[in-house]
Structures are given as structure tokens and as C-alpha cells.
N, C-alpha and C. Protein backbone atom coordinates (compact mmCIF):
# COMPACT_ATOMS: atom_id res chain seq x y z
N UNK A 1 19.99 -14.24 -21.32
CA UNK A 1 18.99 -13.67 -22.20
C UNK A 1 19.05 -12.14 -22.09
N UNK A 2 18.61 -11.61 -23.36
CA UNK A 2 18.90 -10.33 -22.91
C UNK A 2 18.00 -9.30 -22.58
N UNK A 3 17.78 -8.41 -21.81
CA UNK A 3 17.27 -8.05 -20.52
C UNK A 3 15.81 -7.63 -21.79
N UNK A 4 15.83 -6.97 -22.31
CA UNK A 4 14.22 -5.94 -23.38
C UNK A 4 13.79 -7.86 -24.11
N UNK A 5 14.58 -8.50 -24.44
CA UNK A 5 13.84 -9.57 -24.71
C UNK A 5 12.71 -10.27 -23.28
N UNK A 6 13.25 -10.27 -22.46
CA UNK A 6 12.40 -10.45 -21.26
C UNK A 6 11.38 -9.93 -21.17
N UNK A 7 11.87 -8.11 -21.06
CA UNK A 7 10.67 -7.09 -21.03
C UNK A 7 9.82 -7.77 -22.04
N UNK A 8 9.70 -7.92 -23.24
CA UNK A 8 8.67 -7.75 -24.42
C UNK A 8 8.08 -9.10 -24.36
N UNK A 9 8.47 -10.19 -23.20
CA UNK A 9 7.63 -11.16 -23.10
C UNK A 9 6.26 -10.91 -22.54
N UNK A 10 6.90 -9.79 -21.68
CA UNK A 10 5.73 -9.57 -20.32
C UNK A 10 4.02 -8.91 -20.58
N UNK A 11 3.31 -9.10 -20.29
CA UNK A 11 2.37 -8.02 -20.67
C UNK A 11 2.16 -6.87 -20.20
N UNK A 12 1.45 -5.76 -21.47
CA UNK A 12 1.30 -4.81 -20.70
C UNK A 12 0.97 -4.23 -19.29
N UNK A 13 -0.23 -5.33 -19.04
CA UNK A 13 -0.64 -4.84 -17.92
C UNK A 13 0.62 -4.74 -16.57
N UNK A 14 1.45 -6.10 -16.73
CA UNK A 14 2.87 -5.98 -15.93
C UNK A 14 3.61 -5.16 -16.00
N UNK A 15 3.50 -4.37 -17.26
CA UNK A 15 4.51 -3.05 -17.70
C UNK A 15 4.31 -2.02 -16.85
N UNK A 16 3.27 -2.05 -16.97
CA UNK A 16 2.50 -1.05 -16.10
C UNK A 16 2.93 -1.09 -14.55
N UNK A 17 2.64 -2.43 -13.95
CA UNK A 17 2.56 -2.52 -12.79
C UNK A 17 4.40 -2.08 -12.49
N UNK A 18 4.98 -2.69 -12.76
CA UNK A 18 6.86 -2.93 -12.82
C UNK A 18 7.06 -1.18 -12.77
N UNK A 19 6.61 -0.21 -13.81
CA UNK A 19 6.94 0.72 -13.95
C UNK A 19 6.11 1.76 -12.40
N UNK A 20 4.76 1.34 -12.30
CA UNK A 20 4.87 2.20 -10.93
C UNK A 20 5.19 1.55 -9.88
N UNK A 21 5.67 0.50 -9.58
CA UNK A 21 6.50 0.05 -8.24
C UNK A 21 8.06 0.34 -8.56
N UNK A 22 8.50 0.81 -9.74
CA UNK A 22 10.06 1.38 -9.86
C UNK A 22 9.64 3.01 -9.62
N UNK A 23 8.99 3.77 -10.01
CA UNK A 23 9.02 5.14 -9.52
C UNK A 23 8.52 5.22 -8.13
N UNK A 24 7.91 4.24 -7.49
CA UNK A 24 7.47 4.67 -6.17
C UNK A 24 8.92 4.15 -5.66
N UNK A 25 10.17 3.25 -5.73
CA UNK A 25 11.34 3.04 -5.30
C UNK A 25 12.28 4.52 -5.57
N UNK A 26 12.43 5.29 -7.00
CA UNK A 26 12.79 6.22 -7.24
C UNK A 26 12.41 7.00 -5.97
N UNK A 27 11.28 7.29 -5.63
CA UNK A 27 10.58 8.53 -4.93
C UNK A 27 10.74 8.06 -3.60
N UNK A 28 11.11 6.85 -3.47
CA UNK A 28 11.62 6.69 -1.86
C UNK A 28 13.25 6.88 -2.10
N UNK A 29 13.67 6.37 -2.74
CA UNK A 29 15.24 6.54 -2.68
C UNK A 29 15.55 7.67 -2.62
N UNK A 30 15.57 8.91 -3.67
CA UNK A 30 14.97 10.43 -3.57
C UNK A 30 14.86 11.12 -2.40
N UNK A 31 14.09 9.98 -1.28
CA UNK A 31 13.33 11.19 -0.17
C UNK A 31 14.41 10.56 0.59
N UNK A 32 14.74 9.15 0.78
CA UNK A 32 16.07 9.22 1.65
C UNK A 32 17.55 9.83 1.52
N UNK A 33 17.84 10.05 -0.08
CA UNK A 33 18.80 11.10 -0.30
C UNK A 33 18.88 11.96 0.47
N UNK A 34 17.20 13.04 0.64
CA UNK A 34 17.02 14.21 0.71
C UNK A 34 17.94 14.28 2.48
N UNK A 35 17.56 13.04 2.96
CA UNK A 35 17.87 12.86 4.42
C UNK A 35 19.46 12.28 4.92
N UNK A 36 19.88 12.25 3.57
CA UNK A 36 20.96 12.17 4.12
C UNK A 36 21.15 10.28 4.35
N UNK A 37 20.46 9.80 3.91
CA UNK A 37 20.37 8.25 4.58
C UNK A 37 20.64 7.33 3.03
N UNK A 38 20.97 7.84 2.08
CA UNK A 38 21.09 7.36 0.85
C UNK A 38 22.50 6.31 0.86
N UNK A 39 21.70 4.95 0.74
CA UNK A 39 22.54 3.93 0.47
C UNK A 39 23.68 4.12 -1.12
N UNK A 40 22.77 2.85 -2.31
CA UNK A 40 23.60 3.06 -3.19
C UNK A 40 23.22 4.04 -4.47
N UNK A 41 23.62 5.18 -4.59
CA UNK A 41 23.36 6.35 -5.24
C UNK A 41 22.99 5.27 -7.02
N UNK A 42 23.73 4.65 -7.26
CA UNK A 42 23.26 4.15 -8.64
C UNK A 42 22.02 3.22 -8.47
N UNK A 43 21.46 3.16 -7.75
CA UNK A 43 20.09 2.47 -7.92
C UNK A 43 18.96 3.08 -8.15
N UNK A 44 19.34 4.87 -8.05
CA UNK A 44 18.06 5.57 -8.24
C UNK A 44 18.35 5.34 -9.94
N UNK A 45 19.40 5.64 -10.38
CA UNK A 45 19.81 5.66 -12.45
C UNK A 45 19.18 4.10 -12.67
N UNK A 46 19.98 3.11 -12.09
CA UNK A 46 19.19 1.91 -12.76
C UNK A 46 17.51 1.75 -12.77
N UNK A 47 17.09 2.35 -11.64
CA UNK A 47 15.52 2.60 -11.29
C UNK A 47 14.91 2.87 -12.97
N UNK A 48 15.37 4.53 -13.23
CA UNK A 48 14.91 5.08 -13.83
C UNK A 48 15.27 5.05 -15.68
N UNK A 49 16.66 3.81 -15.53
CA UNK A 49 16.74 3.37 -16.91
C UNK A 49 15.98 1.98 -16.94
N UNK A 50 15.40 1.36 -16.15
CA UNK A 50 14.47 -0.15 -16.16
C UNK A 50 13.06 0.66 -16.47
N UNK A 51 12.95 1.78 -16.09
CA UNK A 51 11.34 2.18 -16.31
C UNK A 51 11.25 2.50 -17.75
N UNK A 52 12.49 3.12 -18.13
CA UNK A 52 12.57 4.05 -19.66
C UNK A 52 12.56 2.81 -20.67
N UNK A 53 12.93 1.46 -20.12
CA UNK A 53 12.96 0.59 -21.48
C UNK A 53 11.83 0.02 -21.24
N UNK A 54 11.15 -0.20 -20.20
CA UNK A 54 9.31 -0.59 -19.85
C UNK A 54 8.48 0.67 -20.88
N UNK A 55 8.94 1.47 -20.51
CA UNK A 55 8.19 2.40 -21.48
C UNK A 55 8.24 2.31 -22.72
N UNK A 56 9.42 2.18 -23.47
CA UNK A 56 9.98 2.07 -24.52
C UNK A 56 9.17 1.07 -25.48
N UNK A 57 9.38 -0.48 -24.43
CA UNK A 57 8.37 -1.38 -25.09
C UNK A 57 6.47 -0.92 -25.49
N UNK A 58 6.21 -0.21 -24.20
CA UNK A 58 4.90 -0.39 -24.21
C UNK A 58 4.39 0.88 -25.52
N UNK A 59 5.44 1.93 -26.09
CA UNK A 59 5.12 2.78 -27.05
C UNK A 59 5.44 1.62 -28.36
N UNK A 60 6.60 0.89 -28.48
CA UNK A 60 6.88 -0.02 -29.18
C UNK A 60 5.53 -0.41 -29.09
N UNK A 61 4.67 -1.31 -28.33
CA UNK A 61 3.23 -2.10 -28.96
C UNK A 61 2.13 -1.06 -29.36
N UNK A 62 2.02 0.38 -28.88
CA UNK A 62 1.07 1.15 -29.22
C UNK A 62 1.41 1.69 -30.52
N UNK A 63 2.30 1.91 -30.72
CA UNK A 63 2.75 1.89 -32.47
C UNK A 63 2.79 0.73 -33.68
N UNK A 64 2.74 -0.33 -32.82
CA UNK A 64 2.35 -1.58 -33.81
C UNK A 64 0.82 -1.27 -33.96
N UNK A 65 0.18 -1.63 -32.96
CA UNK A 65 -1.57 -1.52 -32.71
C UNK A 65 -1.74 -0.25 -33.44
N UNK A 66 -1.66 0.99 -34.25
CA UNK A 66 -1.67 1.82 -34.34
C UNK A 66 -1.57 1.43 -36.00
N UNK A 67 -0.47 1.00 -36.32
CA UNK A 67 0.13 1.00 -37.60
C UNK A 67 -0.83 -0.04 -38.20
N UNK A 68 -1.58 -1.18 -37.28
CA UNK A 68 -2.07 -2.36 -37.75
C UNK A 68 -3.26 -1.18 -38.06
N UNK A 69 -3.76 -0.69 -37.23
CA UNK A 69 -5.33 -0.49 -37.68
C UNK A 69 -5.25 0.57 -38.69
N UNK A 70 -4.26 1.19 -38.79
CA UNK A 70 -4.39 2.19 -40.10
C UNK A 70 -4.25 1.63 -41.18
N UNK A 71 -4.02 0.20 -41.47
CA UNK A 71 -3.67 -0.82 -42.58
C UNK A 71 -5.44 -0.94 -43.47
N UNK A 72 -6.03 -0.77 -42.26
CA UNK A 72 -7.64 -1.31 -42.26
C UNK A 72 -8.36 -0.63 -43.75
């Protein structure tokens, strides 16, 4: 299945949650870089491209909700 079809099952409120437990991983991965202790360098990019399509969706539904009520 393909991966934003998943996302857009989920609810917002999960969007939410998914997206700040991936930047608090960013901001640890980040601080272990800083130290020199940085495992696999592409997990901070995948981090921060899984948050950008969480986001993506959740402007995707605020622009539906948006477009619906200006119909009114």
C-alpha cells in the first residue's frame, strides 16, 4: 500500500502525535551528531521527509474544511 494512502487513513489527532514524536527523534539524532555518536546519518532525512508528508496531509484536510465552508 502506498505509504500517504496510510497517512490519510489516520486521524488528525495521530498526525499530530506521529509528527511530534518524529521531531523529538530529529532533535535527538541532531544532538547525538553534535557528539559525534551519530549512527545512521539518513534517518535524520527520512525523519524529516515522514513529518513533511504528515504535514502535507493535515494542510490537505484544512483546505478541504476551508473550501467546504466557503461553499456555505
Amino acid at each position: 500500500m502506498n505509504p500517504m494512502t496510510e497517512i490519510r487513513e489516520r486521524t488528525s489527532d495521530d498526525l499530530l502525535r506521529e509528527v511530534a514524536v518524529a521531531e523529538h527523534q530529529i532533535w535527538e539524532l541532531r544532538f547525538q551528531a553534535g557528539r559525534e555518536k551519530a549512527g545512521d546519518p539518513s534517518k535524520i532525512r527520512q525523519l524529516r521527509r515522514d513529518v513533511a508528508r504528515r504535514l502535507t496531509v493535515m494542510r490537505e484536510r484544512e483546505l478541504a474544511a476551508s473550501e467546504g465552508s466557503d461553499d456555505e
